[in-house]
Protein backbone atom coordinates (compact mmCIF):
# COMPACT_ATOMS: atom_id res chain seq x y z
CA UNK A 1 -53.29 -9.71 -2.52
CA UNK A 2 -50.19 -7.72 -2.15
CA UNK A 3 -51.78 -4.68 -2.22
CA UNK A 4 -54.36 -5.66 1.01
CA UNK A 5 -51.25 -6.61 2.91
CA UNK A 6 -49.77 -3.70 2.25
CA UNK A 7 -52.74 -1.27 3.64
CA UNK A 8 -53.29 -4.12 6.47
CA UNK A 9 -49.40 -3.72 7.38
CA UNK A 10 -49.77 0.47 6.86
CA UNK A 11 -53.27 0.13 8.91
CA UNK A 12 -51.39 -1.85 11.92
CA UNK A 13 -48.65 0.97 12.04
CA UNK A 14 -51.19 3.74 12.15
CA UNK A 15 -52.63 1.80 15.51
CA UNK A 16 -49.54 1.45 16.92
CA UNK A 17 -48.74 4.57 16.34
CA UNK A 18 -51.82 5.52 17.46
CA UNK A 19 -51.85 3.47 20.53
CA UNK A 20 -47.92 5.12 21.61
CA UNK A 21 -49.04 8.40 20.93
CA UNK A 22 -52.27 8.08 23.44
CA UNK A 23 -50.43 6.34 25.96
CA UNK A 24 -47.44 9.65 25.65
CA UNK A 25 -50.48 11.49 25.96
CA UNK A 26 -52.24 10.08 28.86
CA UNK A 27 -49.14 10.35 30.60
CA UNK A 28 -48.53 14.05 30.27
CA UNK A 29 -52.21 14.13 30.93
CA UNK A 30 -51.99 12.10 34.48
CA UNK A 31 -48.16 13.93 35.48
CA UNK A 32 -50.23 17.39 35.08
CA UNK A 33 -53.62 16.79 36.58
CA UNK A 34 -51.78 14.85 39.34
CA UNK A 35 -48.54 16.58 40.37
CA UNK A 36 -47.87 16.59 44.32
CA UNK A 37 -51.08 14.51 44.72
CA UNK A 38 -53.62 17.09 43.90
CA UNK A 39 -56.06 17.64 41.18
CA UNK A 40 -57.06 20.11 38.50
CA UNK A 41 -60.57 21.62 39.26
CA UNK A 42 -62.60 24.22 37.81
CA UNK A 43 -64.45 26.85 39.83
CA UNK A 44 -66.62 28.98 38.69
CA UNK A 45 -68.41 31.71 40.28
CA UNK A 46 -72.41 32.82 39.75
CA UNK A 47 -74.48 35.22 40.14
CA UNK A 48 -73.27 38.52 41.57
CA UNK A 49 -69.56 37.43 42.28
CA UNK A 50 -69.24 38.04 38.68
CA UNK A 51 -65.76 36.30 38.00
CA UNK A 52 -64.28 34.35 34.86
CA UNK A 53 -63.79 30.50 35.82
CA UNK A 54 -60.73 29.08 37.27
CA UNK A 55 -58.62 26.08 37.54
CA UNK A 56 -57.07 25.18 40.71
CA UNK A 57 -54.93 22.80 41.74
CA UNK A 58 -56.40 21.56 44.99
CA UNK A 59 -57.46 18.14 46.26
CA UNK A 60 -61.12 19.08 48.61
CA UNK A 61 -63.10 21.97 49.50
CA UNK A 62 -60.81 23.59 52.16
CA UNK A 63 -58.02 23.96 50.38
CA UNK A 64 -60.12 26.55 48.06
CA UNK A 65 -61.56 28.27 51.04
CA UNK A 66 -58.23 28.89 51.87
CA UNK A 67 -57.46 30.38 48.30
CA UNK A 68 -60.77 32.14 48.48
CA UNK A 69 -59.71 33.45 51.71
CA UNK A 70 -56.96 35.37 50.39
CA UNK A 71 -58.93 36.96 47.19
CA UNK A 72 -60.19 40.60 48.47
CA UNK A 73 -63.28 39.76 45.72
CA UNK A 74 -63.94 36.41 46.93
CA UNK A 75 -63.29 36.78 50.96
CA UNK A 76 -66.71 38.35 51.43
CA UNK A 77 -68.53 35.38 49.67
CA UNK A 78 -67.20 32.08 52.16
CA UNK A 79 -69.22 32.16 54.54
CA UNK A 80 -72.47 33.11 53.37
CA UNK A 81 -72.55 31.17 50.04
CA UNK A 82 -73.40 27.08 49.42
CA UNK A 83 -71.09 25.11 47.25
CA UNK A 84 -71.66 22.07 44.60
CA UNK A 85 -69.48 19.39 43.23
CA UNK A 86 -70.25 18.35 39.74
CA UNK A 87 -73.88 20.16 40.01
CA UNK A 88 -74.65 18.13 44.15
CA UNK A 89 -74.69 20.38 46.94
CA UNK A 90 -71.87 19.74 49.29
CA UNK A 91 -71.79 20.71 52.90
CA UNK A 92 -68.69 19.57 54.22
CA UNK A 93 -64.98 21.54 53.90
CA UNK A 94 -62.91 17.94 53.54
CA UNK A 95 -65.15 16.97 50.62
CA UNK A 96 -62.14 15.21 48.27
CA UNK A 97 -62.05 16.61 44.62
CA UNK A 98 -60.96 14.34 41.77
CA UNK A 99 -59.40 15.89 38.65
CA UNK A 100 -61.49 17.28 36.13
CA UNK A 101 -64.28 18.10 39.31
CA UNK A 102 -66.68 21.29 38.25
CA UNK A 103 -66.85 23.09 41.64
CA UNK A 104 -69.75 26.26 41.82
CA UNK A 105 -69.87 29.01 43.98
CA UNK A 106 -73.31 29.44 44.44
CA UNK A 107 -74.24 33.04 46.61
CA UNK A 108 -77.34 33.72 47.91
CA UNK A 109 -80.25 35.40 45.64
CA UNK A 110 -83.13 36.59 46.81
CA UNK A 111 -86.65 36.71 43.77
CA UNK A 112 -89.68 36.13 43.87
C-alpha cells in the first residue's frame, strides 16, 4: 500500500510539474507570437519566385505588401500575383492574420 502511494504521490508531482512547465511554456509561446499586437505568419513563395519560406511578424495582408514592396525579388510579383490564407484565396489587403496563419504567394502560370 505504501508503495502505490508513493508512485501516486511521485505521479501527482510529475503533473504538476508538468502542468507549470506548459503553462511557462505557453506563456513564452503567447509573449512571442504576440508582441506589439501582431502575429507570427509564414509566407511562402511558389512557383517561379523561387524563395525559401518566411516568418513575419505582421497582423493582415497589407502589412506584407508593404514588406514585399521593399524586396527588389519580390516588388515585381504584388500586383500581378493572387494570395491565400491557410490554402482560401483572399482578395482583400486588410484581411487580419492570426498567429501561426500559412500565407502563399501564388504567381501566375500559364500550361496547358
Amino acid at each position: 500500500m505504501t508503495f502505490f502511494l508513493l508512485i501516486l504521490t511521485n505521479r501527482n508531482i510529475n503533473l504538476r510539474f508538468g502542468k507549470v512547465y506548459t503553462y511557462i511554456i505557453n506563456l513564452k509561446f503567447k509573449m512571442f507570437y504576440l508582441k506589439n499586437g501582431k502575429v507570427m505568419v509564414k509566407v511562402e513563395f511558389l512557383g517561379p519566385i523561387n524563395l525559401e519560406p518566411i516568418e513575419l511578424d505582421i497582423s493582415n495582408l497589407k502589412e506584407l505588401a508593404d514588406f514585399m514592396q521593399k524586396k527588389p525579388e519580390l516588388k515585381e510579383w504584388i500586383g500581378n500575383s493572387a494570395v491565400a490564407v491557410n490554402d482560401v484565396i483572399v482578395n482583400s489587403i486588410d484581411y487580419k492574420l492570426k498567429s501561426g496563419d500559412k500565407i502563399s504567394i501564388l504567381p501566375p502560370v500559364c500550361g496547358g
